[in-house]
PDB file of N, CA and C in Angstrom:
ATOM      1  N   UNK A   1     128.271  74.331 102.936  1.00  0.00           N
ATOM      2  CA  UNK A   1     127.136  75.114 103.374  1.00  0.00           C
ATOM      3  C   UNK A   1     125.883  74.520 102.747  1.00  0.00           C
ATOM      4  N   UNK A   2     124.500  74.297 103.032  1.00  0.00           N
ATOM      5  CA  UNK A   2     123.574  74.076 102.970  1.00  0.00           C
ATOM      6  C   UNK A   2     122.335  75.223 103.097  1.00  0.00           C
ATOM      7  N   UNK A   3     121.574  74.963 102.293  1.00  0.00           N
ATOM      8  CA  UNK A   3     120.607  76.073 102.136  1.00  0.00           C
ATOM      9  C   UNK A   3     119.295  75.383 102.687  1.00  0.00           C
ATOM     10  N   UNK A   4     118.602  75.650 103.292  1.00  0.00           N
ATOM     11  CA  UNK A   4     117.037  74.867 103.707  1.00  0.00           C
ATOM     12  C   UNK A   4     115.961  74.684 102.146  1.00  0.00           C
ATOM     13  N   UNK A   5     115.000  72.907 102.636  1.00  0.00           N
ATOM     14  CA  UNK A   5     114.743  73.554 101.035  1.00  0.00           C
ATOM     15  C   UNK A   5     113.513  74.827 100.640  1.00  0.00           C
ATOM     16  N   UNK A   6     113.484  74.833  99.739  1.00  0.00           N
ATOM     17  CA  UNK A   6     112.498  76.141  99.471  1.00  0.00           C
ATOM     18  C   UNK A   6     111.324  75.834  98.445  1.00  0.00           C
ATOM     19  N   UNK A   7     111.781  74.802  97.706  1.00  0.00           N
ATOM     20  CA  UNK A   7     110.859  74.469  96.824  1.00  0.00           C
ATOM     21  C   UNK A   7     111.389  74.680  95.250  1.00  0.00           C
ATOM     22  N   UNK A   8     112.436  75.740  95.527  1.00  0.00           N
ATOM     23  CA  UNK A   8     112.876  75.788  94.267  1.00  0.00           C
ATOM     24  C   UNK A   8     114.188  75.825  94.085  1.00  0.00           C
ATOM     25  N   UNK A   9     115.063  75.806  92.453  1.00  0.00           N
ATOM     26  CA  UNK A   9     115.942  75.632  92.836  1.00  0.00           C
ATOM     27  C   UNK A   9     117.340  77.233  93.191  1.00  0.00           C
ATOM     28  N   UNK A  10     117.896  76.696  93.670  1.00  0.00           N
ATOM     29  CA  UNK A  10     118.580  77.998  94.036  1.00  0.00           C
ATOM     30  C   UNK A  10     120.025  77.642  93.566  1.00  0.00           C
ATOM     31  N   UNK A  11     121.306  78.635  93.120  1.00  0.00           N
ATOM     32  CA  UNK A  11     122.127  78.520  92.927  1.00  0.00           C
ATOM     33  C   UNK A  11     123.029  80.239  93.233  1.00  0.00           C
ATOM     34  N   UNK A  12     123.846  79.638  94.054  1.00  0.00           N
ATOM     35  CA  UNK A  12     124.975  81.008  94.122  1.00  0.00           C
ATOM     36  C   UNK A  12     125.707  81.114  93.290  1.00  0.00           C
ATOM     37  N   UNK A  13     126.065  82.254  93.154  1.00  0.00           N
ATOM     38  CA  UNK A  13     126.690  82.837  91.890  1.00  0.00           C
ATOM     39  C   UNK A  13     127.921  83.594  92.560  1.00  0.00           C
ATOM     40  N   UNK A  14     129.307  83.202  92.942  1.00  0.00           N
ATOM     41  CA  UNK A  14     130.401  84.016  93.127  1.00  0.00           C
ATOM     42  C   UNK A  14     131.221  84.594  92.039  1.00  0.00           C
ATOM     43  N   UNK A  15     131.040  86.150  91.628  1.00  0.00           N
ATOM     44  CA  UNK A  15     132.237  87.047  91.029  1.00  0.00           C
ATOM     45  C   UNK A  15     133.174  86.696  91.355  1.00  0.00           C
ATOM     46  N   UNK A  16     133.974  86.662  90.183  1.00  0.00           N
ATOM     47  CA  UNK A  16     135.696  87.052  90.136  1.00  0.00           C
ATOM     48  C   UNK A  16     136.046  88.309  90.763  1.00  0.00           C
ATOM     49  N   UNK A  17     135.299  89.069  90.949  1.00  0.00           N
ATOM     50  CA  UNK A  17     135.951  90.431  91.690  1.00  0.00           C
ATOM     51  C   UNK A  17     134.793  90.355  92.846  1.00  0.00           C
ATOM     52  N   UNK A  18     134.864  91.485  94.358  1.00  0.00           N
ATOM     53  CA  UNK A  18     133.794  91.871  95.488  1.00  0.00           C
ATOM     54  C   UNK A  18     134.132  93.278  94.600  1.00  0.00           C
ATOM     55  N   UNK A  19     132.738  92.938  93.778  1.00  0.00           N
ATOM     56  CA  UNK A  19     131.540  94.061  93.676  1.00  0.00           C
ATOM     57  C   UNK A  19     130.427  94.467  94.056  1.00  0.00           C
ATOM     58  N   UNK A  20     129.523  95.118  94.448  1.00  0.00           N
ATOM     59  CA  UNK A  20     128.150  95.290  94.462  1.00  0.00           C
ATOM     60  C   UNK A  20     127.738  95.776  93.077  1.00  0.00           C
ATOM     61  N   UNK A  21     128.474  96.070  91.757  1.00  0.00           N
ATOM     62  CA  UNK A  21     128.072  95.450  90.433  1.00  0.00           C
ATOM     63  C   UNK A  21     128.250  94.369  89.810  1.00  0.00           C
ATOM     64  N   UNK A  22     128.665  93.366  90.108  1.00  0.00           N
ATOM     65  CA  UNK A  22     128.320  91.608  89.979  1.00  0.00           C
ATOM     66  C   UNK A  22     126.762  91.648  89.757  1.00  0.00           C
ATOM     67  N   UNK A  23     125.803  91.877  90.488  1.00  0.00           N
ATOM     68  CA  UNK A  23     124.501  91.206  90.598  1.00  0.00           C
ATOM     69  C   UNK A  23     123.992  91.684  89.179  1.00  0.00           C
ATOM     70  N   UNK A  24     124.105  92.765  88.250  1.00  0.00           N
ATOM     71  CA  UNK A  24     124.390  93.950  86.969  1.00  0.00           C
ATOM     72  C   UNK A  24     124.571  92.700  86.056  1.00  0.00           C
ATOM     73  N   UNK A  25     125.129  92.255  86.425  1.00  0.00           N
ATOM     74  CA  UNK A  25     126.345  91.301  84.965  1.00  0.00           C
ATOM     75  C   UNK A  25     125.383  89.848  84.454  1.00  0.00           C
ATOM     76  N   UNK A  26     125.631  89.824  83.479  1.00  0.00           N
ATOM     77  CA  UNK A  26     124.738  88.839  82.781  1.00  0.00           C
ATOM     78  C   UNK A  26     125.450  87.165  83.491  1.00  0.00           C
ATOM     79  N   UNK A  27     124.758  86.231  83.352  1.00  0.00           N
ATOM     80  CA  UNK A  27     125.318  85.180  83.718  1.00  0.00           C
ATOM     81  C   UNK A  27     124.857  83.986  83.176  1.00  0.00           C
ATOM     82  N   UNK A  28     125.582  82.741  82.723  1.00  0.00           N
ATOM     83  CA  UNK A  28     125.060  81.432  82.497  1.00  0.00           C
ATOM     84  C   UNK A  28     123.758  81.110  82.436  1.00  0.00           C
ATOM     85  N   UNK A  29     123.778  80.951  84.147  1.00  0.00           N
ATOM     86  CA  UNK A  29     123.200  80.327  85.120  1.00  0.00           C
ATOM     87  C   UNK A  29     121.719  80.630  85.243  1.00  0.00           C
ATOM     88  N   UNK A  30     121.742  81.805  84.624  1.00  0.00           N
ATOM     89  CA  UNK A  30     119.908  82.768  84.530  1.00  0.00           C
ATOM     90  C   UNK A  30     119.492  82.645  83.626  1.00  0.00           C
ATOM     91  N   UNK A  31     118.584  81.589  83.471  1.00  0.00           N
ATOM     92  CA  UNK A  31     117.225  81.188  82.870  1.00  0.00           C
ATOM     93  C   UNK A  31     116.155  81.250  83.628  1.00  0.00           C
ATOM     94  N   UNK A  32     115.746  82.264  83.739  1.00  0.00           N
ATOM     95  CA  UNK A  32     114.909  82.783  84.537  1.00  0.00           C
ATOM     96  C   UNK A  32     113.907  83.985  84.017  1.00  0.00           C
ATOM     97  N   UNK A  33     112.797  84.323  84.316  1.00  0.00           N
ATOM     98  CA  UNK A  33     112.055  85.444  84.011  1.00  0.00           C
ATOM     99  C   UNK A  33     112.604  86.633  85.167  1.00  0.00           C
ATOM    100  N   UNK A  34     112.785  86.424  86.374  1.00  0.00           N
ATOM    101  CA  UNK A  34     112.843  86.845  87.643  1.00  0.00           C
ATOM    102  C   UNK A  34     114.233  86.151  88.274  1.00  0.00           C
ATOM    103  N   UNK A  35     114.822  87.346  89.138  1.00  0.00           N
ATOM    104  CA  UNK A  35     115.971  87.004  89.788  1.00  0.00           C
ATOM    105  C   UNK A  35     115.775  88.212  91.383  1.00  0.00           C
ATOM    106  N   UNK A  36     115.522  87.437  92.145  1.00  0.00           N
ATOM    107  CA  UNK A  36     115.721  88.608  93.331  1.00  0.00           C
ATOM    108  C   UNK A  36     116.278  88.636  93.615  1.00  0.00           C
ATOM    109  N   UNK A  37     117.486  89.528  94.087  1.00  0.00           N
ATOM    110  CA  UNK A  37     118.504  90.359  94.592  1.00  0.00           C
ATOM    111  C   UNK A  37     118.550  91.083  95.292  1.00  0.00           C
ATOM    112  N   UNK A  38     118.988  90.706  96.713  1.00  0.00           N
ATOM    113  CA  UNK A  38     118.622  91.735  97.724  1.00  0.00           C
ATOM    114  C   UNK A  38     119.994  91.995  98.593  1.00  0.00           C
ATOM    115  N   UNK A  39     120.756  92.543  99.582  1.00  0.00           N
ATOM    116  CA  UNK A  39     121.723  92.802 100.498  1.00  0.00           C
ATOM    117  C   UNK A  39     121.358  91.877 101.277  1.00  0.00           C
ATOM    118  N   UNK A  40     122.933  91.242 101.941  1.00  0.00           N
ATOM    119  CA  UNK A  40     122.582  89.845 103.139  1.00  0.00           C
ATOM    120  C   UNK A  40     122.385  90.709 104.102  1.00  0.00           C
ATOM    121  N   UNK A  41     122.092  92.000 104.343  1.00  0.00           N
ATOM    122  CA  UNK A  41     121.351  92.381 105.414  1.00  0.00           C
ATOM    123  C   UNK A  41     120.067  93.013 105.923  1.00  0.00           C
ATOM    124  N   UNK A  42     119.310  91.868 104.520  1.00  0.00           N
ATOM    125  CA  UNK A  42     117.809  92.414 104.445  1.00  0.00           C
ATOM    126  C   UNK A  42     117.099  91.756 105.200  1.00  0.00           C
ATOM    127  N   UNK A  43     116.128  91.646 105.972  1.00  0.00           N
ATOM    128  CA  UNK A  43     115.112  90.857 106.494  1.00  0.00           C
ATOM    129  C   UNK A  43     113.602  91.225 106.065  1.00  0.00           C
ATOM    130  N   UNK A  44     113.447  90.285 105.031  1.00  0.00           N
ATOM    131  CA  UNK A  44     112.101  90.468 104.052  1.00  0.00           C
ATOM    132  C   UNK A  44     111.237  88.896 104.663  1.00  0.00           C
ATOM    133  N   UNK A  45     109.633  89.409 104.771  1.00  0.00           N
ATOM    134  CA  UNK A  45     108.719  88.571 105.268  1.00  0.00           C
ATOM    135  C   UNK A  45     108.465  87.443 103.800  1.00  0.00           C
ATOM    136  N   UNK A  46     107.955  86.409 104.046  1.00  0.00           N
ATOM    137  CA  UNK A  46     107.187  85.475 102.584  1.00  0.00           C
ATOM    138  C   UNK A  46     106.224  86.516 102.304  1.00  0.00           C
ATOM    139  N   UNK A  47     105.472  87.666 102.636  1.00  0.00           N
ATOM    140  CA  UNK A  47     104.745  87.891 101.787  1.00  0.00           C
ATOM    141  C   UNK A  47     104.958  88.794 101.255  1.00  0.00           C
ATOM    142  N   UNK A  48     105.842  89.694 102.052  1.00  0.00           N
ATOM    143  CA  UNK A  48     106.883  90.651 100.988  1.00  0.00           C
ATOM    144  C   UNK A  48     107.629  89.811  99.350  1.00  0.00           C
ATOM    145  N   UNK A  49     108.270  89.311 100.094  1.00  0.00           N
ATOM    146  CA  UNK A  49     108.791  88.201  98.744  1.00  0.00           C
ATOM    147  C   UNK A  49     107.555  88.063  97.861  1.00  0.00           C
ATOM    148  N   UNK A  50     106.539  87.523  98.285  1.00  0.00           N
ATOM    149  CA  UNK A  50     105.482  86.969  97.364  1.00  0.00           C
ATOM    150  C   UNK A  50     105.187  88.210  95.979  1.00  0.00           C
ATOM    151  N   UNK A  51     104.805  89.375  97.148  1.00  0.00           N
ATOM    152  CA  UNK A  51     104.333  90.353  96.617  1.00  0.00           C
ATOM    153  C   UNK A  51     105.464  90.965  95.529  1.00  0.00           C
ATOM    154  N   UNK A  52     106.455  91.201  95.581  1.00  0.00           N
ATOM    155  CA  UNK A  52     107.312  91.840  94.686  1.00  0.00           C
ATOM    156  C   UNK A  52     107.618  90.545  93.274  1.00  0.00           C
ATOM    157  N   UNK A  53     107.239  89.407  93.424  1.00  0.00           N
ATOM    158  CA  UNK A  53     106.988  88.214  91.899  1.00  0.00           C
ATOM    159  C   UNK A  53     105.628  88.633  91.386  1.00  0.00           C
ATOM    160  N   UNK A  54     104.382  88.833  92.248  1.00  0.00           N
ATOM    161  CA  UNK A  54     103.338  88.593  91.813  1.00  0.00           C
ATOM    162  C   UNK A  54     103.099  89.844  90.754  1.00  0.00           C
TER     163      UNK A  54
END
């Protein structure tokens, strides 16, 4: 699978268990200030996105 680029970098994160408390759980991989987390059945605009970092 391939992701389009975005500019930044992105990495999936698959649980050992299907939870919707996975996203909760601390991880490696997050060095980050910010992590958005949303349901794959959201449809959010760039300036929605923008607005909820800024």
């Amino acid at each position: 699978m391939s992701w389009p680029e975005s500019g930044a970098p992105v990495q999936v994160v698959r649980g050992a268990r299907n939870s919707l408390n996975n996203r909760f759980l601390p991880h490696h991989l997050l060095e980050t200030e910010a992590v958005l987390c949303v349901d794959d059945d959201a449809h959010l605009r760039h300036d929605e996105i923008v607005f909820a970092f800024w």
